[in-house]
PDB file of N, CA and C in Angstrom:
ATOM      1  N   UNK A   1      24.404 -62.848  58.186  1.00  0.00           N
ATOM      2  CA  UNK A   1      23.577 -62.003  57.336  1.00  0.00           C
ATOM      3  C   UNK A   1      22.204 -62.607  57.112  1.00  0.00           C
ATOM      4  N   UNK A   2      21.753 -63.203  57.964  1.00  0.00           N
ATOM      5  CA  UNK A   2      20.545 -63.804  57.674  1.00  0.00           C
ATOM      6  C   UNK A   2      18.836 -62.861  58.356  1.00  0.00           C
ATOM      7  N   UNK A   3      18.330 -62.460  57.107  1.00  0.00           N
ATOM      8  CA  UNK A   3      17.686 -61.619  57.242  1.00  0.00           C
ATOM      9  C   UNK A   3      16.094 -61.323  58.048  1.00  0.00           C
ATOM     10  N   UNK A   4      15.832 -63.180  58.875  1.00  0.00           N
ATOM     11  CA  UNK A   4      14.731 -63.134  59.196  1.00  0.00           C
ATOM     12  C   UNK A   4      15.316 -63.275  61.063  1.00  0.00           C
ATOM     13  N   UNK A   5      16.369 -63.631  61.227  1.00  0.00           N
ATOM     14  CA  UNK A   5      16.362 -63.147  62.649  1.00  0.00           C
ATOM     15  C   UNK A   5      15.877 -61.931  63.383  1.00  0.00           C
ATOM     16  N   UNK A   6      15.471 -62.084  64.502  1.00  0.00           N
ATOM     17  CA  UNK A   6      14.726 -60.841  65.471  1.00  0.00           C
ATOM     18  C   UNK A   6      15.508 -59.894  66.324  1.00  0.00           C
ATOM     19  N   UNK A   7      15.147 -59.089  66.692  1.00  0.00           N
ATOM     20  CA  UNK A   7      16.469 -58.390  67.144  1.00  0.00           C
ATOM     21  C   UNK A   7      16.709 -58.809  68.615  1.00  0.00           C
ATOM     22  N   UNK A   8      16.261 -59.481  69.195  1.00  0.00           N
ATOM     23  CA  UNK A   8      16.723 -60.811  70.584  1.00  0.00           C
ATOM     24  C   UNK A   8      17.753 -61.219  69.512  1.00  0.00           C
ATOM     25  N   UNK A   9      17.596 -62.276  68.892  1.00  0.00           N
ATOM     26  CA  UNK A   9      18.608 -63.092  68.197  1.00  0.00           C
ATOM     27  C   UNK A   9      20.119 -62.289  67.488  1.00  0.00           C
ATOM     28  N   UNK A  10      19.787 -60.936  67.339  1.00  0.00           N
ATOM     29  CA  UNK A  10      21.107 -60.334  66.924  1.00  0.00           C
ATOM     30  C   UNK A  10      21.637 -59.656  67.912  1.00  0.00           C
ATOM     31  N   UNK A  11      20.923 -59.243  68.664  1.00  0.00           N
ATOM     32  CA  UNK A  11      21.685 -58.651  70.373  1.00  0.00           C
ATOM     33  C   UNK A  11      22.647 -60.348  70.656  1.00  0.00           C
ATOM     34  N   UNK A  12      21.590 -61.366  71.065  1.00  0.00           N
ATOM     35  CA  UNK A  12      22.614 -62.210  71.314  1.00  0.00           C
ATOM     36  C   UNK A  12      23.647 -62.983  70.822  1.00  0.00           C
ATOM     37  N   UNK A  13      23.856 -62.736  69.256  1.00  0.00           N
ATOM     38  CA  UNK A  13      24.795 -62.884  68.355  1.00  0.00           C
ATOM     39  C   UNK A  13      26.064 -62.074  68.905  1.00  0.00           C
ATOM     40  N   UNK A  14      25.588 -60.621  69.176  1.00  0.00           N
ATOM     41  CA  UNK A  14      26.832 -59.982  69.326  1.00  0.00           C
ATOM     42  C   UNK A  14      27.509 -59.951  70.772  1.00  0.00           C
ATOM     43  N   UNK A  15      26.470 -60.352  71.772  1.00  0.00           N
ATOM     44  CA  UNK A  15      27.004 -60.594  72.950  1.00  0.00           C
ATOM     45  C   UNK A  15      28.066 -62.285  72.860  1.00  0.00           C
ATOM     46  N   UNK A  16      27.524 -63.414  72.096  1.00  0.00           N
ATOM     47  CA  UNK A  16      28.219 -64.371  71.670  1.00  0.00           C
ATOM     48  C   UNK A  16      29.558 -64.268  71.032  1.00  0.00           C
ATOM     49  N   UNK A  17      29.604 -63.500  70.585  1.00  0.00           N
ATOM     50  CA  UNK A  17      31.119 -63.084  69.308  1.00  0.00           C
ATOM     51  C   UNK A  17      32.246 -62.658  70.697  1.00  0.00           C
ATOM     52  N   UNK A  18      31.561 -61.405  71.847  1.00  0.00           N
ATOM     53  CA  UNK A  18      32.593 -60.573  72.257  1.00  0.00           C
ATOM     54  C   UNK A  18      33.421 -62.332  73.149  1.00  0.00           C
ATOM     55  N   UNK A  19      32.779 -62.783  73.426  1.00  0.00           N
ATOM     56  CA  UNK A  19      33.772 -64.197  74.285  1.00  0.00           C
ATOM     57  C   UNK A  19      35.040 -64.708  73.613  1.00  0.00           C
ATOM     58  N   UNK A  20      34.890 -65.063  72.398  1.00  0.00           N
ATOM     59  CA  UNK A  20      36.011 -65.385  71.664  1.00  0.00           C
ATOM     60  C   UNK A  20      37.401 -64.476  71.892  1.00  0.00           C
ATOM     61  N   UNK A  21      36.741 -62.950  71.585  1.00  0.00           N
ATOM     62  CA  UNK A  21      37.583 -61.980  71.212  1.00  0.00           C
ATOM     63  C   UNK A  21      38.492 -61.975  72.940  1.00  0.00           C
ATOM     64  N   UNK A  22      37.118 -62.012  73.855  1.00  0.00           N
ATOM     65  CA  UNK A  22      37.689 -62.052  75.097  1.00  0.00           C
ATOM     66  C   UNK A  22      38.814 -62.548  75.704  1.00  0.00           C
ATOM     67  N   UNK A  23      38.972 -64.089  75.415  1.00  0.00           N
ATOM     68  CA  UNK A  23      39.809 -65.024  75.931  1.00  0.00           C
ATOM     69  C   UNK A  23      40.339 -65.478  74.672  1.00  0.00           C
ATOM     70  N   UNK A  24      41.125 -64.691  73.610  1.00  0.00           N
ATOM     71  CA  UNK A  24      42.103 -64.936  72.771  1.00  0.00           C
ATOM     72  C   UNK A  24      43.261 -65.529  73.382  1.00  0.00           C
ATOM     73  N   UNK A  25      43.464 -64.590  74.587  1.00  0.00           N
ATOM     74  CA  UNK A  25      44.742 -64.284  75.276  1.00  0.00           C
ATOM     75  C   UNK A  25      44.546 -66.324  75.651  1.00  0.00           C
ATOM     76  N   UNK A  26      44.156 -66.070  76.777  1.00  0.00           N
ATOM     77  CA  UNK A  26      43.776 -67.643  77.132  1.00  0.00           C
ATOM     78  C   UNK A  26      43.844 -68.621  76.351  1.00  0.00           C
ATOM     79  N   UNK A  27      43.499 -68.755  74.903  1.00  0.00           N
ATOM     80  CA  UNK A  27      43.731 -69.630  74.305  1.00  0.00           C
ATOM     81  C   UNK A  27      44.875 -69.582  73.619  1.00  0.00           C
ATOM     82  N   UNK A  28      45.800 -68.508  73.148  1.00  0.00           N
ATOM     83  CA  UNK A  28      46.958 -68.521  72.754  1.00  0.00           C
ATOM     84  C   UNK A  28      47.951 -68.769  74.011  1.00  0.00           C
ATOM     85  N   UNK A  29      47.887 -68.864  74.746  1.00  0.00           N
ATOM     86  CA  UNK A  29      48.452 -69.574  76.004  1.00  0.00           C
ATOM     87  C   UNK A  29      48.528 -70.774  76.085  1.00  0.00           C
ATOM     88  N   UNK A  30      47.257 -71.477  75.839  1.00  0.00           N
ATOM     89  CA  UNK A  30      46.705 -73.002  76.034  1.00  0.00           C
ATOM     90  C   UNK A  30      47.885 -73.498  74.782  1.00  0.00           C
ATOM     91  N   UNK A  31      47.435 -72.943  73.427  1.00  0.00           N
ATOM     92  CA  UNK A  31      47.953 -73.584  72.616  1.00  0.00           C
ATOM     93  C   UNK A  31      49.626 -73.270  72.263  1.00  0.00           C
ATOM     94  N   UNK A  32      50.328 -72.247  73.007  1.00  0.00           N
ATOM     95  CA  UNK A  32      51.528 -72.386  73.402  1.00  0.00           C
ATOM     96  C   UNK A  32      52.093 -73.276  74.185  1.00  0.00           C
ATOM     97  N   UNK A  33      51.265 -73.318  75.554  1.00  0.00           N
ATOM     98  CA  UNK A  33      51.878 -74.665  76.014  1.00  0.00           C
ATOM     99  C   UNK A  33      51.244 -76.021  75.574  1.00  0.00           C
ATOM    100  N   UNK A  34      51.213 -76.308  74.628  1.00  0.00           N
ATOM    101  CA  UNK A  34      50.860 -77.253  74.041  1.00  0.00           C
ATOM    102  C   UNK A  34      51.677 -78.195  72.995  1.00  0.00           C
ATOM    103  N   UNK A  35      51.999 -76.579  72.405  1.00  0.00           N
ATOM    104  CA  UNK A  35      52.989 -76.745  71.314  1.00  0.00           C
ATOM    105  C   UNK A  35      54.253 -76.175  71.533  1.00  0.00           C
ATOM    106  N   UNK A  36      54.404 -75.391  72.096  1.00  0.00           N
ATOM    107  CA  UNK A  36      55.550 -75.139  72.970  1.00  0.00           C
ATOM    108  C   UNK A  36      56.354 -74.350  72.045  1.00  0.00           C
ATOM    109  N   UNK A  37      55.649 -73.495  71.077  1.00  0.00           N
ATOM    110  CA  UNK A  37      55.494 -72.454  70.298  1.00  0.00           C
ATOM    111  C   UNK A  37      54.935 -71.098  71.094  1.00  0.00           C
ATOM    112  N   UNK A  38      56.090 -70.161  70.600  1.00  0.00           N
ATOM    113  CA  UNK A  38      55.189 -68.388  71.028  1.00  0.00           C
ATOM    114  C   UNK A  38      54.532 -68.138  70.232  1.00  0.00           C
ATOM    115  N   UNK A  39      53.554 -67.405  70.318  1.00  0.00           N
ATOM    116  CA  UNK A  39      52.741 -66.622  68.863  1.00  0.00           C
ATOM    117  C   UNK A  39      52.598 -65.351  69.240  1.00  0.00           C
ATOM    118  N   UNK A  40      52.549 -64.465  68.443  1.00  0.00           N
ATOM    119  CA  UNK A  40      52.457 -63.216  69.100  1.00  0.00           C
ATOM    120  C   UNK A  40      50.616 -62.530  69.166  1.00  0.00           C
ATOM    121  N   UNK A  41      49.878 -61.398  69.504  1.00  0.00           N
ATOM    122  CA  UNK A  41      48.914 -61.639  70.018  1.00  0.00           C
ATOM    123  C   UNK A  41      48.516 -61.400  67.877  1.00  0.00           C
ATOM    124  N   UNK A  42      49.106 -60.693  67.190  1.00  0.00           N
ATOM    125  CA  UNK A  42      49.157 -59.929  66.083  1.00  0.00           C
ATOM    126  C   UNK A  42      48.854 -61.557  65.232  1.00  0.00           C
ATOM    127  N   UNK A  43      49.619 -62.388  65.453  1.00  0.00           N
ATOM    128  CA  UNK A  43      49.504 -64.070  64.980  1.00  0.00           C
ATOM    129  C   UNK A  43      48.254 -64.516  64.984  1.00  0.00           C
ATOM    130  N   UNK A  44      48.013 -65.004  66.547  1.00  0.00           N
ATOM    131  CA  UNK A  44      47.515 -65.162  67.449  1.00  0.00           C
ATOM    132  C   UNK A  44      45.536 -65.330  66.803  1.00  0.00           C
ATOM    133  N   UNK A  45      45.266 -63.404  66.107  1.00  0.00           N
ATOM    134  CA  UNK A  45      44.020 -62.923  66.385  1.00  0.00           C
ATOM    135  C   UNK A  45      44.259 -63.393  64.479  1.00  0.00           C
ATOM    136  N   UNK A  46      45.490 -63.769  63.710  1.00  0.00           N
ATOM    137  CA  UNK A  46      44.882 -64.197  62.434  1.00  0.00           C
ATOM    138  C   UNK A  46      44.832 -65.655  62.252  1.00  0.00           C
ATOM    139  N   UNK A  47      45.680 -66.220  62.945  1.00  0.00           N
ATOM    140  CA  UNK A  47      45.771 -67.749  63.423  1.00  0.00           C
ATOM    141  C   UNK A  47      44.241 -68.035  63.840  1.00  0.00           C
ATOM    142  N   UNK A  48      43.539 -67.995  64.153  1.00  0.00           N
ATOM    143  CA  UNK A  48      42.554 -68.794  65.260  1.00  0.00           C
ATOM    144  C   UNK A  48      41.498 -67.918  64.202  1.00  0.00           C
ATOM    145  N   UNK A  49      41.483 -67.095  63.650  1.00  0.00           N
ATOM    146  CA  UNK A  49      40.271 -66.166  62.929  1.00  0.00           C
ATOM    147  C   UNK A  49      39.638 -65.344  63.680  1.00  0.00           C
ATOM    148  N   UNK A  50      40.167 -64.926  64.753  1.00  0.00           N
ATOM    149  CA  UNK A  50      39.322 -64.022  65.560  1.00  0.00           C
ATOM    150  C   UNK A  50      39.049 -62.221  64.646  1.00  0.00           C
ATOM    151  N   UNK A  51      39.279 -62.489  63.151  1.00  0.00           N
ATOM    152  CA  UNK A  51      38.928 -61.560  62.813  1.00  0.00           C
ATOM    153  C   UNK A  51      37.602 -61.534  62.642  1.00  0.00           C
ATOM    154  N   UNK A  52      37.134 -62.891  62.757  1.00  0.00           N
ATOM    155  CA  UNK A  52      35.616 -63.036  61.699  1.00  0.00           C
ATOM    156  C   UNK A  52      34.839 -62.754  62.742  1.00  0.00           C
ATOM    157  N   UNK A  53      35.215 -62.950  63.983  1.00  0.00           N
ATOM    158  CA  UNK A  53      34.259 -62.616  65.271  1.00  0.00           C
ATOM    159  C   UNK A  53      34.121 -61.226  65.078  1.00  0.00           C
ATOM    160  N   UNK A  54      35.257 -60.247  64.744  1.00  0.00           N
ATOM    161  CA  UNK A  54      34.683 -58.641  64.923  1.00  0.00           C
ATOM    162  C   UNK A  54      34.130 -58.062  63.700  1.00  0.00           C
ATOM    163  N   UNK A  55      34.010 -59.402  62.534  1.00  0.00           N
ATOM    164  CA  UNK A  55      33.085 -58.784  61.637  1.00  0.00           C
ATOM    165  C   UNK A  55      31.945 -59.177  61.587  1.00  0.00           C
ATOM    166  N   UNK A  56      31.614 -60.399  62.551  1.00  0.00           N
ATOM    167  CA  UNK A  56      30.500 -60.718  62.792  1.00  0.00           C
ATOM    168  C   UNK A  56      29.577 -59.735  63.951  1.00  0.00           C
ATOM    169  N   UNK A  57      30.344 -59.595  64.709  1.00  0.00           N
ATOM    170  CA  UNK A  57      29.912 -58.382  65.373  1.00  0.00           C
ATOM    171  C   UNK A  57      29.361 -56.949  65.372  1.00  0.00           C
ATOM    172  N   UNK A  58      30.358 -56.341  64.366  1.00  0.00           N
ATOM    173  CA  UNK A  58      30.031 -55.018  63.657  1.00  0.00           C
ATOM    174  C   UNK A  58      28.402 -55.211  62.462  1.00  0.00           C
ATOM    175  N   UNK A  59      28.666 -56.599  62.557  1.00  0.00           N
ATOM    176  CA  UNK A  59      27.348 -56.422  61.435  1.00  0.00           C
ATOM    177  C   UNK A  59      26.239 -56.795  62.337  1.00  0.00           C
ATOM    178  N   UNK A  60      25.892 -57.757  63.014  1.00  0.00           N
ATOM    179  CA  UNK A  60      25.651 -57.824  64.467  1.00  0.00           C
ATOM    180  C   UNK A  60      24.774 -56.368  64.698  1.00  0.00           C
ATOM    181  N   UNK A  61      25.745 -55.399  64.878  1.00  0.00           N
ATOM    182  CA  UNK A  61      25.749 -54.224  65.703  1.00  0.00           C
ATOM    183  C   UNK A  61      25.062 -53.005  64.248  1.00  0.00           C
ATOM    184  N   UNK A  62      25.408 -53.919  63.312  1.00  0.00           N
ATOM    185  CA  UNK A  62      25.100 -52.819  61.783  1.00  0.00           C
ATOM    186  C   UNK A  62      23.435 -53.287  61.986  1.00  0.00           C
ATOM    187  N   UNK A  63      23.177 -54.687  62.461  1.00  0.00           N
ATOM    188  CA  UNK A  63      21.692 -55.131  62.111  1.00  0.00           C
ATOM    189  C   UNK A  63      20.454 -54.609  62.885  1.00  0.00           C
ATOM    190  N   UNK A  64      21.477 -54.567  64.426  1.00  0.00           N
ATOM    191  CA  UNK A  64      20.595 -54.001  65.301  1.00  0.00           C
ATOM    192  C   UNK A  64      20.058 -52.248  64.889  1.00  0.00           C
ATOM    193  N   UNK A  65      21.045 -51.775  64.675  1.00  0.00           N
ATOM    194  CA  UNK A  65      20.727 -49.824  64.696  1.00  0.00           C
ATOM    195  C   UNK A  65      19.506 -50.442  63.076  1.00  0.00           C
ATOM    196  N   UNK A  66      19.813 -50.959  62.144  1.00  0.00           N
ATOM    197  CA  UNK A  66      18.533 -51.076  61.395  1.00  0.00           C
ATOM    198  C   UNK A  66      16.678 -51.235  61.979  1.00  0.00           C
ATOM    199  N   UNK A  67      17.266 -52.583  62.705  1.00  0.00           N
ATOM    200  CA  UNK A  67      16.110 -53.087  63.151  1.00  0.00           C
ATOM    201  C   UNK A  67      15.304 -52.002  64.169  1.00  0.00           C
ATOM    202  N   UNK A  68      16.137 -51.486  64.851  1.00  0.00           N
ATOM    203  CA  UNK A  68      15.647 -49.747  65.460  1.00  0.00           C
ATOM    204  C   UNK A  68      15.103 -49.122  64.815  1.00  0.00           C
ATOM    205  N   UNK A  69      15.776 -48.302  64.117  1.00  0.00           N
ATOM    206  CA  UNK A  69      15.274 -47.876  63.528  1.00  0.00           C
ATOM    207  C   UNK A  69      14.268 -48.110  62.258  1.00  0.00           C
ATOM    208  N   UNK A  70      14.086 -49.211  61.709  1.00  0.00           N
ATOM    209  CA  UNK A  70      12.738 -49.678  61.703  1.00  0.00           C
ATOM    210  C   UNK A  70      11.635 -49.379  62.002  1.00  0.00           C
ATOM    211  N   UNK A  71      11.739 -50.080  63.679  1.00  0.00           N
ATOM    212  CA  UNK A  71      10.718 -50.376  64.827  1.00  0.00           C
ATOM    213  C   UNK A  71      10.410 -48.641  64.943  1.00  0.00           C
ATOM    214  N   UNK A  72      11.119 -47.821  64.685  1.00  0.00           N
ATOM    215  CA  UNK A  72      10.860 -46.625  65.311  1.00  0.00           C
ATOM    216  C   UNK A  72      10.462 -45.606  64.543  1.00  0.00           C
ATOM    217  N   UNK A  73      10.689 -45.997  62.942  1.00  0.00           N
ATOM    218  CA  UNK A  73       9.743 -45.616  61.613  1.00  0.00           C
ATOM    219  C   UNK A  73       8.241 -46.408  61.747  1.00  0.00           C
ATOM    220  N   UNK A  74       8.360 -47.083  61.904  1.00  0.00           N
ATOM    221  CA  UNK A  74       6.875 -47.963  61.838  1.00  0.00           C
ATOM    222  C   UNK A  74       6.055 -47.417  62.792  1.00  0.00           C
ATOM    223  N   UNK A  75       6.411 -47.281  64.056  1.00  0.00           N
ATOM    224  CA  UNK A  75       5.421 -46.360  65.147  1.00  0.00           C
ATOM    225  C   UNK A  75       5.468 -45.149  64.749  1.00  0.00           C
ATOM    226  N   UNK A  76       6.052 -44.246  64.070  1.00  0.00           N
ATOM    227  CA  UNK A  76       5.922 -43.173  63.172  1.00  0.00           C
ATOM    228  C   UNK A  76       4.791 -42.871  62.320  1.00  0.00           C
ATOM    229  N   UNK A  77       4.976 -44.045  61.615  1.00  0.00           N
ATOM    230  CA  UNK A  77       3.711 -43.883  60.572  1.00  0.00           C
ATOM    231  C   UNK A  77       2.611 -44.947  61.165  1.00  0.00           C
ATOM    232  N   UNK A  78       2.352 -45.334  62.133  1.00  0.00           N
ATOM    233  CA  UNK A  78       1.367 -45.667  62.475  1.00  0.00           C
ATOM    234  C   UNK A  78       0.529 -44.951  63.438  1.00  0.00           C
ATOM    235  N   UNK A  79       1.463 -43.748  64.168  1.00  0.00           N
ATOM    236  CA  UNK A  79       1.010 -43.179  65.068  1.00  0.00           C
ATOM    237  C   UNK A  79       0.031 -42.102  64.819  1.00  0.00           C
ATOM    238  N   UNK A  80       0.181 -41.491  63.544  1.00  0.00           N
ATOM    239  CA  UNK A  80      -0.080 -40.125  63.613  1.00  0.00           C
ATOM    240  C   UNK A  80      -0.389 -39.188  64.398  1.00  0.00           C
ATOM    241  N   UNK A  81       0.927 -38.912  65.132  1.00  0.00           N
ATOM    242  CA  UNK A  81       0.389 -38.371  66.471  1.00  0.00           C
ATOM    243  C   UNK A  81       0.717 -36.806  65.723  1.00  0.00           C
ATOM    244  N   UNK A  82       0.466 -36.593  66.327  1.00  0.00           N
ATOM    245  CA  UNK A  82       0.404 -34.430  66.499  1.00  0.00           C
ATOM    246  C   UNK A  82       1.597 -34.024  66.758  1.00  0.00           C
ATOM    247  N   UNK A  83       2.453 -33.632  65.810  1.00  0.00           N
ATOM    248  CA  UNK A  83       3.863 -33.311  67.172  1.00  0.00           C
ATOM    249  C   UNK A  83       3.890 -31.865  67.209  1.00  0.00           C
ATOM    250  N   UNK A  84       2.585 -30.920  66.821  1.00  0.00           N
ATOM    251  CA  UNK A  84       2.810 -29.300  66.607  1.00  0.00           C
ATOM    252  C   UNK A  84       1.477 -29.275  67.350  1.00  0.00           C
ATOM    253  N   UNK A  85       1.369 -29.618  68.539  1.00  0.00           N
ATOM    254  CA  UNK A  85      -0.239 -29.386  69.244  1.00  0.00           C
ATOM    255  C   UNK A  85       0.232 -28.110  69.947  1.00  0.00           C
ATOM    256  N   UNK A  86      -0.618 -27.750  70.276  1.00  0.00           N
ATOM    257  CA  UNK A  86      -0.727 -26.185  70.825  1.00  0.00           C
ATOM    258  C   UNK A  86      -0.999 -26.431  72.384  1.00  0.00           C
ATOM    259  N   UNK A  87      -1.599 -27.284  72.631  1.00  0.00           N
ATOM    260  CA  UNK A  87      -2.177 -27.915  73.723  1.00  0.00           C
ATOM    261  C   UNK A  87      -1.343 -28.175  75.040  1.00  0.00           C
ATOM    262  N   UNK A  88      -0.893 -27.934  76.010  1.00  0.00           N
ATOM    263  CA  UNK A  88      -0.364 -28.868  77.181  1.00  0.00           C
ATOM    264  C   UNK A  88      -0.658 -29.872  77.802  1.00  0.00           C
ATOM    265  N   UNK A  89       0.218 -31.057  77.492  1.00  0.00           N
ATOM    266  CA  UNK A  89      -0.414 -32.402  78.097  1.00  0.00           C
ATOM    267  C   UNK A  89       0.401 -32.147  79.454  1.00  0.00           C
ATOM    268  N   UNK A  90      -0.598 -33.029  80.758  1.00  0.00           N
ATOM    269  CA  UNK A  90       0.163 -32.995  81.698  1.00  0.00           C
ATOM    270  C   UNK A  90       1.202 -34.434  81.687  1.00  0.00           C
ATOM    271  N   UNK A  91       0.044 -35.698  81.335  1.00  0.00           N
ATOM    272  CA  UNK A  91       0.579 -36.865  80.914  1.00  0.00           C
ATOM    273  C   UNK A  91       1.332 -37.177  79.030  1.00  0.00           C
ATOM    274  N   UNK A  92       2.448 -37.957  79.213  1.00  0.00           N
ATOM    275  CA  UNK A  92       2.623 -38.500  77.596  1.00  0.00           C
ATOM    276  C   UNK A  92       1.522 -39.046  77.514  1.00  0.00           C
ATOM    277  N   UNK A  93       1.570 -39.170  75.812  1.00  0.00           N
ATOM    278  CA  UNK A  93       0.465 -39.757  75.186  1.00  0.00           C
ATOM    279  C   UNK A  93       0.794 -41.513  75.177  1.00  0.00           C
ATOM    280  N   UNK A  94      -0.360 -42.382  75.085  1.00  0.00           N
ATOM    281  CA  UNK A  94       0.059 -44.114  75.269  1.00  0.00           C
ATOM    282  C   UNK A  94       1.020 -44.437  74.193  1.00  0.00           C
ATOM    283  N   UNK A  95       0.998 -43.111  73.257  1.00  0.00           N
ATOM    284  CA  UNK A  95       1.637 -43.483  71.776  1.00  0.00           C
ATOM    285  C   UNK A  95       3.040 -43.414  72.101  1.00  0.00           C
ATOM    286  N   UNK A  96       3.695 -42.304  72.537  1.00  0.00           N
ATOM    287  CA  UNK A  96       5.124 -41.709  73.279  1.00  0.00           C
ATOM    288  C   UNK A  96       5.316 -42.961  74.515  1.00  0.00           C
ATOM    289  N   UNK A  97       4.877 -43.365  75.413  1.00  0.00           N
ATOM    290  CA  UNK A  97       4.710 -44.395  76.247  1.00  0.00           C
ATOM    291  C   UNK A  97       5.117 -45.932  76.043  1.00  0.00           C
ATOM    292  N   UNK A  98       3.822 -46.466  75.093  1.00  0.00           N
ATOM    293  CA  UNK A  98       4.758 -47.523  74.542  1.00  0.00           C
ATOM    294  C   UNK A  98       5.944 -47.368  73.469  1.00  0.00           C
ATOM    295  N   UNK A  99       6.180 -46.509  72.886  1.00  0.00           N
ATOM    296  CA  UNK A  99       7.859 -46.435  71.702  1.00  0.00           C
ATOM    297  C   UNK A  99       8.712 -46.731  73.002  1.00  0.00           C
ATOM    298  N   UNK A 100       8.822 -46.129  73.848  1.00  0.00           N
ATOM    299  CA  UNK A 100       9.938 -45.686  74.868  1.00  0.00           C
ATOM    300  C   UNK A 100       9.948 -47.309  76.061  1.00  0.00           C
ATOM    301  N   UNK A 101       8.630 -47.983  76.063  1.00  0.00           N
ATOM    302  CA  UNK A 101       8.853 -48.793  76.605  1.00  0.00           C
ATOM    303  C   UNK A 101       9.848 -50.291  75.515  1.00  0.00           C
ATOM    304  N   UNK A 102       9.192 -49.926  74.225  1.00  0.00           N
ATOM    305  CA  UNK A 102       9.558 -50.999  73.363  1.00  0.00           C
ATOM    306  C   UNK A 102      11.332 -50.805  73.147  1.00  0.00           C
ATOM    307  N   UNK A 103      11.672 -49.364  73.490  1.00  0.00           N
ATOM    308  CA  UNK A 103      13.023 -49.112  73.081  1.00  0.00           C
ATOM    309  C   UNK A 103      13.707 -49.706  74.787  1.00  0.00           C
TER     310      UNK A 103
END
């Protein structure tokens, strides 16, 4: 929840989290034959905390649709573009151009 990260840094937060969740399986394996204990996968995902990975994620994923939409209010009100022109453009405007490149 830390509020000055960029939205690079929370994309790669949530790409970081899905690995854990990934190779649960793999590590409840490792640490079966280890201990030479079964766990089941239901154990397994509260044993090791792999819950905190999918709530780190969802918020992750809650931070990004903010930070969007943000970025996409702010070129809003900075643009004042025309969106009731009467006019036919053949080209977008640089304003429509860069949003779509930044998205």
């Amino acid at each position: 929840k830390e509020k000055n990260l960029v939205l690079s840094q929370i994309v790669q937060v949530s790409i970081n989290t899905s690995y854990p969740q990934r190779y649960s399986s793999c590590v409840e394996t490792f640490v079966s034959s280890q201990t030479g204990c079964t766990v089941s996968s239901t154990q397994a995902k509260d044993l090791y905390g792999l819950k905190m990975f999918d709530n780190v994620k969802e918020e992750a994923k809650r931070q990004i649709h903010v930070k969007l939409t943000e970025k996409i209010d702010e070129f809003f009100e900075l643009s004042r573009y025309n969106w009731s022109t009467s006019e036919v453009r053949e080209y977008p405007s640089d304003y429509m151009t860069d949003m779509l490149t930044y998205l």
